[in-house]
PDB file of N, CA and C in Angstrom:
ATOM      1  N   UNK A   1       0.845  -1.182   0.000  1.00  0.00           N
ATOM      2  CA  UNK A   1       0.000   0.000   0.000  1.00  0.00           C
ATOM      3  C   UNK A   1       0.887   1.241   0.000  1.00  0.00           C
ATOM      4  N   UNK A   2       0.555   2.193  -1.011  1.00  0.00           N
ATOM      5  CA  UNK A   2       1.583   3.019  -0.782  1.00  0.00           C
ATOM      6  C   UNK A   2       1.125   4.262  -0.171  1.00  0.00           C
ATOM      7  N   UNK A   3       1.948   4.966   0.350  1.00  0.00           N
ATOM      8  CA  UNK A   3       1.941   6.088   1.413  1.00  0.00           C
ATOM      9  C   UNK A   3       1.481   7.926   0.793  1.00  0.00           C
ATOM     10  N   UNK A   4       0.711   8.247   1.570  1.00  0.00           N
ATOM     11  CA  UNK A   4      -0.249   9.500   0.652  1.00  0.00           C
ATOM     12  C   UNK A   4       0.342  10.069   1.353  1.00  0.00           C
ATOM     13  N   UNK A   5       1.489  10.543   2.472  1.00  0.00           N
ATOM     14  CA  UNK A   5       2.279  11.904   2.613  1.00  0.00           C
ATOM     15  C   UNK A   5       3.301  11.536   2.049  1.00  0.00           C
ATOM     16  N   UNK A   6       3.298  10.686   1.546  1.00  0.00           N
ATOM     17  CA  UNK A   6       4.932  10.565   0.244  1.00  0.00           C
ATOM     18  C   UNK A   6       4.515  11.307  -0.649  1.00  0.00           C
ATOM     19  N   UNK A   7       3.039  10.320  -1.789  1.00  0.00           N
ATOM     20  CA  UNK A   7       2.679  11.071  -2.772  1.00  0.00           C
ATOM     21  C   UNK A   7       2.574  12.359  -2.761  1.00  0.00           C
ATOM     22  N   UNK A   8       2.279  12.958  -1.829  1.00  0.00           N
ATOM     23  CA  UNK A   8       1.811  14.786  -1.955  1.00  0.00           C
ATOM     24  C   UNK A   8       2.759  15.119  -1.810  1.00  0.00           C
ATOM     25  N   UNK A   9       4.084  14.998  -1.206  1.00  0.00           N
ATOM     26  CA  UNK A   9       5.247  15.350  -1.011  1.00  0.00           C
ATOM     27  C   UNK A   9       6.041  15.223  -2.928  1.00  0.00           C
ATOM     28  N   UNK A  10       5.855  14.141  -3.474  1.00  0.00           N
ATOM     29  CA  UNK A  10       6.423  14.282  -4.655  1.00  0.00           C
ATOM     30  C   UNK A  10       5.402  14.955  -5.768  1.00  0.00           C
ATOM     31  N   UNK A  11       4.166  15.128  -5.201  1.00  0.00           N
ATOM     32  CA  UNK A  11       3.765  15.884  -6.045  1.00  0.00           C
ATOM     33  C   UNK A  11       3.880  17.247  -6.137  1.00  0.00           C
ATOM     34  N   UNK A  12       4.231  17.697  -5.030  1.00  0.00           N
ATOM     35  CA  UNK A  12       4.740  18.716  -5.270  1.00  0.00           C
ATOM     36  C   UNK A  12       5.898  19.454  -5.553  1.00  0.00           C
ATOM     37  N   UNK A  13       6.944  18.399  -5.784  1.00  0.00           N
ATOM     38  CA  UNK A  13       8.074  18.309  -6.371  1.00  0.00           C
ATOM     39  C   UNK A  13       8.401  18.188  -7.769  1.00  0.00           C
ATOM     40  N   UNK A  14       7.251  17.645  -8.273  1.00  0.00           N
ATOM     41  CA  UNK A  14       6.723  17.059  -9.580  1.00  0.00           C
ATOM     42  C   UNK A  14       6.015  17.745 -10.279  1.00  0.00           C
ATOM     43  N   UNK A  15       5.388  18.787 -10.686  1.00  0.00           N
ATOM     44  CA  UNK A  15       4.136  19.214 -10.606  1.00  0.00           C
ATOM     45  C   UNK A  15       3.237  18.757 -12.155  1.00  0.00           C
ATOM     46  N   UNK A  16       4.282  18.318 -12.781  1.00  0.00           N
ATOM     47  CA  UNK A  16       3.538  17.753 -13.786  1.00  0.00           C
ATOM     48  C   UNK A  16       3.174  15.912 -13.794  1.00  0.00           C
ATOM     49  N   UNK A  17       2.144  15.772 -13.874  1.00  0.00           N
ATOM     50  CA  UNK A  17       1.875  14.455 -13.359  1.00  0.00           C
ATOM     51  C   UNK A  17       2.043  13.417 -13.887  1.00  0.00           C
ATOM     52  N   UNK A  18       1.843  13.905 -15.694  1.00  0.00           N
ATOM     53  CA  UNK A  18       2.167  12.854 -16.631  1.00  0.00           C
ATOM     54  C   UNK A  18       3.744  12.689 -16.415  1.00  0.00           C
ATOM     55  N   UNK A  19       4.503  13.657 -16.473  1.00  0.00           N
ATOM     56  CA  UNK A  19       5.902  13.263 -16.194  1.00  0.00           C
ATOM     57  C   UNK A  19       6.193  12.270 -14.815  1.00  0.00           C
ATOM     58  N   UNK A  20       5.313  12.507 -13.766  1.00  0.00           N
ATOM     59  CA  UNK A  20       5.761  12.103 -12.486  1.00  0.00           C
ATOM     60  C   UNK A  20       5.507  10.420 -12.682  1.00  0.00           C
ATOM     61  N   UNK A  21       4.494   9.999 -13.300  1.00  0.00           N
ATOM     62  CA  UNK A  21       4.084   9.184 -13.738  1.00  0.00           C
ATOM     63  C   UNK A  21       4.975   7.910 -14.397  1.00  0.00           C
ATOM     64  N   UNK A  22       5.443   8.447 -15.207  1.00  0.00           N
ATOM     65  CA  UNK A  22       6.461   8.045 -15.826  1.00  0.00           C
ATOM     66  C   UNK A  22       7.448   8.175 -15.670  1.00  0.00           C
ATOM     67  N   UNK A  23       7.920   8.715 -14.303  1.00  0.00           N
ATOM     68  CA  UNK A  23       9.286   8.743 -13.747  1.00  0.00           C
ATOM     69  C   UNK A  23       9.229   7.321 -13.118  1.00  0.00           C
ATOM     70  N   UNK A  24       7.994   7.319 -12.226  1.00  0.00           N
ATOM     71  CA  UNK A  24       7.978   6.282 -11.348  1.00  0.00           C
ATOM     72  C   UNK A  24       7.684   5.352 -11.987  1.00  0.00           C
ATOM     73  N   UNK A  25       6.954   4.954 -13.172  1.00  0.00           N
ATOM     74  CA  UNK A  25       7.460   3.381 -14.227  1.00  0.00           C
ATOM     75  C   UNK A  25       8.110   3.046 -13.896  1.00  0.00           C
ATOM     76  N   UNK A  26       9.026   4.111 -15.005  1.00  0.00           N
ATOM     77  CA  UNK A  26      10.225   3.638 -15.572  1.00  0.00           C
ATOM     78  C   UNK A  26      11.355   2.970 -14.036  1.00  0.00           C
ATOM     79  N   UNK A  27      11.843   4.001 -13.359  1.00  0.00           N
ATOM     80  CA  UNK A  27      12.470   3.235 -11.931  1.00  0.00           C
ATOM     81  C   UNK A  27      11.842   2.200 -11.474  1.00  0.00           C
ATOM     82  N   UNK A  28      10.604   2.184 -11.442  1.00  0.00           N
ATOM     83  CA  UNK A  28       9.849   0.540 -11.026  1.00  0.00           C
ATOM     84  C   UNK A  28      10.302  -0.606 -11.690  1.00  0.00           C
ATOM     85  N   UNK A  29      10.319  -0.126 -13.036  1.00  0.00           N
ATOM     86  CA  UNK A  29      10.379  -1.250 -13.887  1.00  0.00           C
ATOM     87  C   UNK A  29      12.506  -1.572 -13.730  1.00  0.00           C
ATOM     88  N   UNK A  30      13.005  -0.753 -13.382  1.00  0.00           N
ATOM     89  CA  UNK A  30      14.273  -0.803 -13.100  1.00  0.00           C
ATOM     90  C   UNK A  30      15.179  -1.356 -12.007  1.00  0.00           C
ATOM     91  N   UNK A  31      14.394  -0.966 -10.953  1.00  0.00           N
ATOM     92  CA  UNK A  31      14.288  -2.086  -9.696  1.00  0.00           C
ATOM     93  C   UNK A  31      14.077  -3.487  -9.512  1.00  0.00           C
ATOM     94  N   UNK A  32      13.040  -3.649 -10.702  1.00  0.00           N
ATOM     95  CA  UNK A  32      12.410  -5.077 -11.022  1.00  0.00           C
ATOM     96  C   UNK A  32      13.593  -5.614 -12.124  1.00  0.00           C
ATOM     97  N   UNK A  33      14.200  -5.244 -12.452  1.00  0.00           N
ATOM     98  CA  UNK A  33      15.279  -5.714 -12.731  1.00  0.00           C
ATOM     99  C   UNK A  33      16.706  -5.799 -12.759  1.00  0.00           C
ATOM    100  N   UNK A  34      16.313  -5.219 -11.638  1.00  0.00           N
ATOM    101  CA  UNK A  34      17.856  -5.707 -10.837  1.00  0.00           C
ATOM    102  C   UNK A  34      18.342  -4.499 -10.232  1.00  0.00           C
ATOM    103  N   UNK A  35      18.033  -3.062 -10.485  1.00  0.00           N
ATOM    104  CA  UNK A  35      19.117  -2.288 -10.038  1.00  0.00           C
ATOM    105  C   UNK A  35      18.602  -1.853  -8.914  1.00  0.00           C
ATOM    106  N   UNK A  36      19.560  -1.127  -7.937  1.00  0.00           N
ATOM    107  CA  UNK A  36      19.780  -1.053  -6.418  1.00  0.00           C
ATOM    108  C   UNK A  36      19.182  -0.026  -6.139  1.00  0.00           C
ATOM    109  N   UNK A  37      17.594   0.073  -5.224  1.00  0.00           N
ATOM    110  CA  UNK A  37      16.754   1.444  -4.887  1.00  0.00           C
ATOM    111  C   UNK A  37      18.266   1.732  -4.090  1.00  0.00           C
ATOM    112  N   UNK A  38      18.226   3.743  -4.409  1.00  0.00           N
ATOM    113  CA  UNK A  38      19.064   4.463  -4.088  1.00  0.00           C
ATOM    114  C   UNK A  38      18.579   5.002  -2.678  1.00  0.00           C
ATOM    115  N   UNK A  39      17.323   4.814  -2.257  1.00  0.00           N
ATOM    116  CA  UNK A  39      16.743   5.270  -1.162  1.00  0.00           C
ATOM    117  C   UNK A  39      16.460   3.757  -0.003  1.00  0.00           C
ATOM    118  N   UNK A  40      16.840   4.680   1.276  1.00  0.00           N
ATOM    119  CA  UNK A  40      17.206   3.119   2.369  1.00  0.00           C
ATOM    120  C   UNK A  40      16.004   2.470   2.585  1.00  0.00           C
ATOM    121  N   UNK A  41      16.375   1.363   3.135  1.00  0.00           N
ATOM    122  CA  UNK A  41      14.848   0.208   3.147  1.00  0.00           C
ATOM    123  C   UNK A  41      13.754   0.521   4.458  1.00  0.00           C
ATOM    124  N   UNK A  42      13.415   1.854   4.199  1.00  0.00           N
ATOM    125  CA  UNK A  42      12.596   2.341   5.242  1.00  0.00           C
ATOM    126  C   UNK A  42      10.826   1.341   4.792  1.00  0.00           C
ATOM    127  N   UNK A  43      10.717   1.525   3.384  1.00  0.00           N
ATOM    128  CA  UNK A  43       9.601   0.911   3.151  1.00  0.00           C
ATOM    129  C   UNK A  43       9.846  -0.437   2.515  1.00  0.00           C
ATOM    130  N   UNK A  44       8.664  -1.732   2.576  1.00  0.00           N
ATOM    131  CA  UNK A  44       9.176  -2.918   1.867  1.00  0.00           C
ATOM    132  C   UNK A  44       8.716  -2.466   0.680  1.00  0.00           C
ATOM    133  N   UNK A  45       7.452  -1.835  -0.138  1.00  0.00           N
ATOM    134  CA  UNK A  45       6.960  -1.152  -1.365  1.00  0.00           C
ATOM    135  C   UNK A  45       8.013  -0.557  -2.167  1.00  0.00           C
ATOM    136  N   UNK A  46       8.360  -1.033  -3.292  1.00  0.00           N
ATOM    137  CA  UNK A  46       8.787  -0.648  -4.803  1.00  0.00           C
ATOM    138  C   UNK A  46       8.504   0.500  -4.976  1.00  0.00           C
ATOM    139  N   UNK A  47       7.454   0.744  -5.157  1.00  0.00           N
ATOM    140  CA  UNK A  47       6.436   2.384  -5.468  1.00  0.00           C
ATOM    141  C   UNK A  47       6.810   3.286  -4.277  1.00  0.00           C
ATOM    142  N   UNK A  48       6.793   3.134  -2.886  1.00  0.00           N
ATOM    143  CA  UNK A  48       6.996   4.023  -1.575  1.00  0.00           C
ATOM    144  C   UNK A  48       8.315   4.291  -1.876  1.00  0.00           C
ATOM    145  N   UNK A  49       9.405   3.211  -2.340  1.00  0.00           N
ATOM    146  CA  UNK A  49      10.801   3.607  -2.547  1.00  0.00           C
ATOM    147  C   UNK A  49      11.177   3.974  -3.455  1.00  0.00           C
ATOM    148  N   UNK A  50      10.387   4.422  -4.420  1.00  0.00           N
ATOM    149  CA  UNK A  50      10.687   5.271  -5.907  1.00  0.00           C
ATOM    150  C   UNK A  50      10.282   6.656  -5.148  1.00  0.00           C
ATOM    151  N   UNK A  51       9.266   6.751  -4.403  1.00  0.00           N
ATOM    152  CA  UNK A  51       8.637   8.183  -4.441  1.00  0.00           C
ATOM    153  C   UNK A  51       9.711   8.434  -3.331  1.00  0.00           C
ATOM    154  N   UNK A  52      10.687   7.647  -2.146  1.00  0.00           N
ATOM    155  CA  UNK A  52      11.333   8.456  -1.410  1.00  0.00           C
ATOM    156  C   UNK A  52      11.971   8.559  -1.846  1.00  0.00           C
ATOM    157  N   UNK A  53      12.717   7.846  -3.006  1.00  0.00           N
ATOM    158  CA  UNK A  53      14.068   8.613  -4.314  1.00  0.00           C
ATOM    159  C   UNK A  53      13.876   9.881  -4.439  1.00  0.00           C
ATOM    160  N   UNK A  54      12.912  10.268  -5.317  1.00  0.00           N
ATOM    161  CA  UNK A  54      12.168  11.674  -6.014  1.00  0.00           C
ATOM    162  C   UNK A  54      12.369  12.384  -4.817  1.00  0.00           C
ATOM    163  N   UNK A  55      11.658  12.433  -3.596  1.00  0.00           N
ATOM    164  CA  UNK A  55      11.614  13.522  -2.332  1.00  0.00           C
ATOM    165  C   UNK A  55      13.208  13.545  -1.817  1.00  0.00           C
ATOM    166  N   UNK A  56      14.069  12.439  -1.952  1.00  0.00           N
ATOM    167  CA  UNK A  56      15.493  12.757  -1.761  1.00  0.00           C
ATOM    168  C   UNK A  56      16.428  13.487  -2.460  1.00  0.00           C
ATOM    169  N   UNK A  57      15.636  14.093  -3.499  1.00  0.00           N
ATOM    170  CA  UNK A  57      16.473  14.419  -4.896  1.00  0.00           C
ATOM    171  C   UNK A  57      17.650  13.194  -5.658  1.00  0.00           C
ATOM    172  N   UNK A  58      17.423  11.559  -5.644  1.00  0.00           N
ATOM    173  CA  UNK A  58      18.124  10.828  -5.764  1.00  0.00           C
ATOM    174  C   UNK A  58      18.223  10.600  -7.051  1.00  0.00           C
ATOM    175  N   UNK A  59      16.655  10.758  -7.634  1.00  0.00           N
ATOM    176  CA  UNK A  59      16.494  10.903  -9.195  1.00  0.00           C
ATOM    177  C   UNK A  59      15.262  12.280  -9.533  1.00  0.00           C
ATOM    178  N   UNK A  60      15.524  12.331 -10.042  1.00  0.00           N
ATOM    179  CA  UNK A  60      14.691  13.799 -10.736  1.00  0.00           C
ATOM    180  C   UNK A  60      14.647  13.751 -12.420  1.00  0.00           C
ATOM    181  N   UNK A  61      13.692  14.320 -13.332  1.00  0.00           N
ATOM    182  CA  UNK A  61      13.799  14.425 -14.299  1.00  0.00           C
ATOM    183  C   UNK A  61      14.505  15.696 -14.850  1.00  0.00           C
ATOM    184  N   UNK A  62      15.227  15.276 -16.132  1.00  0.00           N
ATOM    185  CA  UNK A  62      16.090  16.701 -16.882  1.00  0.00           C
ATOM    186  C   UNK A  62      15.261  16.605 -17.937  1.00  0.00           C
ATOM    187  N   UNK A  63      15.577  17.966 -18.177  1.00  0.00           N
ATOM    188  CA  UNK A  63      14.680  18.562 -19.144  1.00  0.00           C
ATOM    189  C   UNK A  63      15.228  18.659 -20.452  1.00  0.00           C
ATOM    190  N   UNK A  64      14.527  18.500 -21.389  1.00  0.00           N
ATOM    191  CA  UNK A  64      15.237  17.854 -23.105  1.00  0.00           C
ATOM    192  C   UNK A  64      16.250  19.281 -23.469  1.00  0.00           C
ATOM    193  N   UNK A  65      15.595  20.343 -22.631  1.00  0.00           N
ATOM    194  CA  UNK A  65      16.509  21.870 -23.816  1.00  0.00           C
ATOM    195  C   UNK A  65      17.896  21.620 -22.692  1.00  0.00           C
ATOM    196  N   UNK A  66      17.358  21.601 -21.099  1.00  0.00           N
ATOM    197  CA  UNK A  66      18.593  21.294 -20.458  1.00  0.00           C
ATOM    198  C   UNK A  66      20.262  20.227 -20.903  1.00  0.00           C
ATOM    199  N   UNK A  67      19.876  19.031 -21.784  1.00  0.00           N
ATOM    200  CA  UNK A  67      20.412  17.855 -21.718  1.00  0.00           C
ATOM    201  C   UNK A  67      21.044  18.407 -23.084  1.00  0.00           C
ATOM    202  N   UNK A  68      20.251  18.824 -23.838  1.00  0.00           N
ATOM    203  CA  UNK A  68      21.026  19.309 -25.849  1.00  0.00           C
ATOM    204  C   UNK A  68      22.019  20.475 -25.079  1.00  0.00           C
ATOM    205  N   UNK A  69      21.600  21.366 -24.366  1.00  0.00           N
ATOM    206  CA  UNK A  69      22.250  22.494 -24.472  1.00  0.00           C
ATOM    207  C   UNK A  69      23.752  22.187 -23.571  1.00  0.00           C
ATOM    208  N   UNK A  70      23.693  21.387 -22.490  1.00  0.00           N
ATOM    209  CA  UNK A  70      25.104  20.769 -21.432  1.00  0.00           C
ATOM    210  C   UNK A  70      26.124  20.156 -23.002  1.00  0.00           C
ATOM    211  N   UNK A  71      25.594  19.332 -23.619  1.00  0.00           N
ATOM    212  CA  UNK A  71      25.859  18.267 -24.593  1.00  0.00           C
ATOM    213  C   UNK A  71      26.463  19.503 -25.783  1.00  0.00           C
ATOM    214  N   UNK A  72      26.111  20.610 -26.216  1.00  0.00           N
ATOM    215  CA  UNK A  72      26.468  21.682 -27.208  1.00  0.00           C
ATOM    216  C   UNK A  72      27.538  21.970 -26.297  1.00  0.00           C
ATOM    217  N   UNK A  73      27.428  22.272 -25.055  1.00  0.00           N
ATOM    218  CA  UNK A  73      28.654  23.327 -24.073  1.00  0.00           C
ATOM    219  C   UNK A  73      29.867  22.344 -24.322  1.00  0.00           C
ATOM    220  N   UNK A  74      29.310  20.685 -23.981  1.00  0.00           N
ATOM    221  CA  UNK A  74      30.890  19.874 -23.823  1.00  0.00           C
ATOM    222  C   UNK A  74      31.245  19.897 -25.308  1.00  0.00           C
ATOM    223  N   UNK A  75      30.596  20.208 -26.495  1.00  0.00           N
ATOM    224  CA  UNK A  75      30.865  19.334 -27.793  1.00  0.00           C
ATOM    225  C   UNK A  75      32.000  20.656 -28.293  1.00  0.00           C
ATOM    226  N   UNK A  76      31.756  21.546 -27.784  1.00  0.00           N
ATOM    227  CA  UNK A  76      32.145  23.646 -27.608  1.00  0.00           C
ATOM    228  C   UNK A  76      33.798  23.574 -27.209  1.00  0.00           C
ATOM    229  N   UNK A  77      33.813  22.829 -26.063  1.00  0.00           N
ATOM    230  CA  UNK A  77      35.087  22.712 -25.306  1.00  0.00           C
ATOM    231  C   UNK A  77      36.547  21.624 -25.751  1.00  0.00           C
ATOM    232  N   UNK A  78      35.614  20.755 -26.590  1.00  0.00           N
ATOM    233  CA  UNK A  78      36.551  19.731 -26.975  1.00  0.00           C
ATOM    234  C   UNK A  78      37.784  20.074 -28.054  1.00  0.00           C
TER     235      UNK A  78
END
């Protein structure tokens, strides 16, 4: 069962929902195969330990103009 002062906590970290949405898939589906929740085993829930990632700042989404424009700066310097 997952925890509703988590959710409101990442939702408001989140504020777009379709993105938040699909943050927490995708890490679900990433956990489920194999890789190591970055957030401690406070909850036994998959889903509770994706959303205390997000409220830890452990994962966060970047933004597409953010990721081209870092990627132009290093391609600038080389």
């Amino acid at each position: 069962m997952f925890r509703l002062n988590l959710l409101s906590k990442v939702i408001d970290q989140v504020p777009n929902r379709y993105l938040l949405v699909h943050l927490i898939a995708k890490r679900i589906h990433q956990i489920e195969e194999g890789a190591t929740p970055l957030a401690g085993e406070k909850y036994n829930s998959i889903f509770n330990k994706v959303l205390e990632e997000i409220i830890e700042g452990k994962i966060r989404i970047v933004e597409w103009e953010e990721t081209t424009s870092e990627k132009q700066e290093s391609d600038g310097e080389s």
